[in-house]
Protein backbone atom coordinates (compact mmCIF):
# COMPACT_ATOMS: atom_id res chain seq x y z
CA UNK A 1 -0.13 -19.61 7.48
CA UNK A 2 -1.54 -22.36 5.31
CA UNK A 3 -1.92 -25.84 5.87
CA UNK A 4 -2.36 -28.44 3.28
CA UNK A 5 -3.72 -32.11 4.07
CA UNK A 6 -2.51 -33.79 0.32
CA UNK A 7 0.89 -34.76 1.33
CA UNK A 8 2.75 -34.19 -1.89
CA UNK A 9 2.00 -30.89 -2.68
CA UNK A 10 2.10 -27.61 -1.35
CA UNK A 11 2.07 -24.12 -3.45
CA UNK A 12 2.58 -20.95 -2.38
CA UNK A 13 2.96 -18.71 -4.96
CA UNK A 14 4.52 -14.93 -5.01
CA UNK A 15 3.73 -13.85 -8.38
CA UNK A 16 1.42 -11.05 -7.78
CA UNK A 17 2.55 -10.38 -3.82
CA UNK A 18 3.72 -6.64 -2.90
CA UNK A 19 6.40 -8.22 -0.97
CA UNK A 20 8.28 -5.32 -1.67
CA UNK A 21 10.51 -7.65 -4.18
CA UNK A 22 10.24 -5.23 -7.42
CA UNK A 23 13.08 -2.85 -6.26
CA UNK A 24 15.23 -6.19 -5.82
CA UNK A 25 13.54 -8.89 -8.41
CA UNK A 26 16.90 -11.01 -7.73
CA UNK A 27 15.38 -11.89 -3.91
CA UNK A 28 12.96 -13.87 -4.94
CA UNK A 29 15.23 -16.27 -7.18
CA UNK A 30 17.33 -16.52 -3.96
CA UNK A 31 14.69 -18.72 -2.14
CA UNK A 32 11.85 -21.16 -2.76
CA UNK A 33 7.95 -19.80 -3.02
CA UNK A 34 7.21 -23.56 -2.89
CA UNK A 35 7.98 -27.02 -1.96
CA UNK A 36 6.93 -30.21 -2.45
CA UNK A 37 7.19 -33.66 -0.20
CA UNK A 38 7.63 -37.01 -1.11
CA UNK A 39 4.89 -39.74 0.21
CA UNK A 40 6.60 -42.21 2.98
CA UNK A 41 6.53 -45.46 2.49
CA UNK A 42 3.18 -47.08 3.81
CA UNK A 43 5.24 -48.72 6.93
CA UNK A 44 7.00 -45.74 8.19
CA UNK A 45 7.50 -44.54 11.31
CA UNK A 46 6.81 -40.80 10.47
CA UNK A 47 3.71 -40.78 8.27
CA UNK A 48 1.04 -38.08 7.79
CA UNK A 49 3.06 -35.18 6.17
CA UNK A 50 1.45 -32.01 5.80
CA UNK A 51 3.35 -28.51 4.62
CA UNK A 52 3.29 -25.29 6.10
CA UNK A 53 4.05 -21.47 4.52
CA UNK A 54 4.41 -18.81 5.89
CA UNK A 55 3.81 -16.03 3.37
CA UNK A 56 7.07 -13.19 4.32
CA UNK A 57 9.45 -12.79 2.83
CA UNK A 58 11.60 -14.69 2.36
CA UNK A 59 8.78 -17.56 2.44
CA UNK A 60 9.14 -19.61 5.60
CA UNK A 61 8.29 -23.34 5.43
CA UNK A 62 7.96 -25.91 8.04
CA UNK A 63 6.83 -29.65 7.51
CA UNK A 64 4.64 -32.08 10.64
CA UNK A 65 4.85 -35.59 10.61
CA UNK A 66 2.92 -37.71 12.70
CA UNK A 67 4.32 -40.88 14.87
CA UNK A 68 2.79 -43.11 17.23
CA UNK A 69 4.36 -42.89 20.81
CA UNK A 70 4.33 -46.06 23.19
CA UNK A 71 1.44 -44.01 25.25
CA UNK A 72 0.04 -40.26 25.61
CA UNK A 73 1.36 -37.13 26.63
CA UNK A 74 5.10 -37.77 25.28
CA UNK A 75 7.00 -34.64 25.07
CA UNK A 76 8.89 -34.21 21.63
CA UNK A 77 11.91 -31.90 21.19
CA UNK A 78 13.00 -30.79 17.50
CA UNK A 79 16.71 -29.58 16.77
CA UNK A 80 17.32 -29.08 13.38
CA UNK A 81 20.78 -28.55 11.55
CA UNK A 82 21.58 -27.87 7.92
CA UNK A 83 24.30 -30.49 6.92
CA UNK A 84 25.84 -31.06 4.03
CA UNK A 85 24.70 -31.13 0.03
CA UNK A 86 21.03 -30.38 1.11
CA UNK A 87 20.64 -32.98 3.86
CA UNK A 88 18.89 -31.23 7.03
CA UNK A 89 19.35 -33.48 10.05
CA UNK A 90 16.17 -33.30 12.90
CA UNK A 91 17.75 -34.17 16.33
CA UNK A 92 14.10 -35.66 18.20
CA UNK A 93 14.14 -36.46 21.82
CA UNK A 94 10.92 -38.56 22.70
CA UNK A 95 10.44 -37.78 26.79
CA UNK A 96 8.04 -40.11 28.24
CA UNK A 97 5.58 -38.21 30.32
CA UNK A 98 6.55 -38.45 34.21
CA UNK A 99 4.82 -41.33 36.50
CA UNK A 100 4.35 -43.75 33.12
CA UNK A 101 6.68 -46.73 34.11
CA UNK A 102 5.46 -49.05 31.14
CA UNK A 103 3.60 -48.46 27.06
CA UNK A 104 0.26 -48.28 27.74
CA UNK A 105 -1.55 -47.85 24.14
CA UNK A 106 -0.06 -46.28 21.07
CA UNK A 107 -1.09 -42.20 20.68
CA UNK A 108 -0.52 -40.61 17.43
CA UNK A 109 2.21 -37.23 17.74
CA UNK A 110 2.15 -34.40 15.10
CA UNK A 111 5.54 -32.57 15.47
CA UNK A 112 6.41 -29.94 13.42
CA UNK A 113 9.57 -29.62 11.72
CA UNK A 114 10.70 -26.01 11.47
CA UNK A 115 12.42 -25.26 7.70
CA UNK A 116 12.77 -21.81 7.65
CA UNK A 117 13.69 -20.40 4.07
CA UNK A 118 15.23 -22.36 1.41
CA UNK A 119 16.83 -22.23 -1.50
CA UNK A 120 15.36 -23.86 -4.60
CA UNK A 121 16.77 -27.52 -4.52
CA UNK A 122 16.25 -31.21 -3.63
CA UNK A 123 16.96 -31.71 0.64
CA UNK A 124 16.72 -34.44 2.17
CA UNK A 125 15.45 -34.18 5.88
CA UNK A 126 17.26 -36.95 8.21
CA UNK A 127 14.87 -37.71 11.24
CA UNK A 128 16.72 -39.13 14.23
CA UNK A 129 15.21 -39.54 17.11
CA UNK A 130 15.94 -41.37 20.38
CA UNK A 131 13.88 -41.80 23.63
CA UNK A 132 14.99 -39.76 26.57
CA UNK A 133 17.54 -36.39 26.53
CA UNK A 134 20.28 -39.05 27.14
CA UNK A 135 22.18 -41.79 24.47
CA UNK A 136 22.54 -42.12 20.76
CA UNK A 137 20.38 -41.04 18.42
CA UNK A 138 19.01 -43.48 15.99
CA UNK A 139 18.62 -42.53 12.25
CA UNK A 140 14.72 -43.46 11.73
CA UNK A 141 14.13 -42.10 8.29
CA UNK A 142 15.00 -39.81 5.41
CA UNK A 143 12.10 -37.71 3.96
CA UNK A 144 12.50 -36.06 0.62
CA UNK A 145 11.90 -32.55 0.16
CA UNK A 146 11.89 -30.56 -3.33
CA UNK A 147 12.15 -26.68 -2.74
CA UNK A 148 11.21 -24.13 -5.98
């Protein structure tokens, strides 16, 4: 597993790998070896984005973002669905840890957003996130992904 701090940019590549790819050179065009993710704007509410890899195969990639909850030790729970033409949509409950009746100081979170495999493409992953288990979940913002 690699993490890599400059947001826009991560590289994993498979050129030279025995991942077992040279009986079956067409698995490795199936899915991505890399992605890349777009900057948020400077006021977003999920900022910070770093990229994960898992070197198997296929490649495995995951994505954390970091928000600031209304006080610490907030629970965060990630669902994530693949919709339609490449959009991936991040279900986020926010749970408030129990006996904290009011915000008491902003905390930075770093939750990690679990990709999996992908094929090469542009996604776009939908963060909606609401506080509680219960109610609607509001769309909070769209993060641009680039798979290749």
């Amino acid at each position: 597993m690699k993490l890599i701090r400059p947001s826009l940019l991560l590289l994993a590549s498979l050129g030279a790998c025995a991942c077992g790819n040279e009986d079956h050179p067409e698995r490795s065009a199936l899915h991505a070896t890399r992605i890349e993710v777009a900057a948020p704007a400077a006021d977003a509410a999920w900022r910070a984005p770093e990229t994960e890899v898992l070197e198997r195969h296929p490649v495995q990639f995951a994505i954390r973002l970091t928000k600031d909850m209304p006080t610490p030790g907030y629970e965060v729970k990630v669902v994530l669905e693949l919709g339609e033409s490449g959009t991936i949509v991040a279900r986020i409950d926010q749970i408030a840890p129990a006996g904290v009746a009011s915000p008491q100081v902003m905390t930075p979170k770093t939750v990690r957003f679990a990709l999996g495999s992908l094929q090469p493409g542009a996604y776009n992953l939908e963060l909606h996130a609401r506080f509680g288990t219960s109610g609607d979940y509001v769309k909070e913002q769209v993060v641009a992904v680039t798979a290749k």
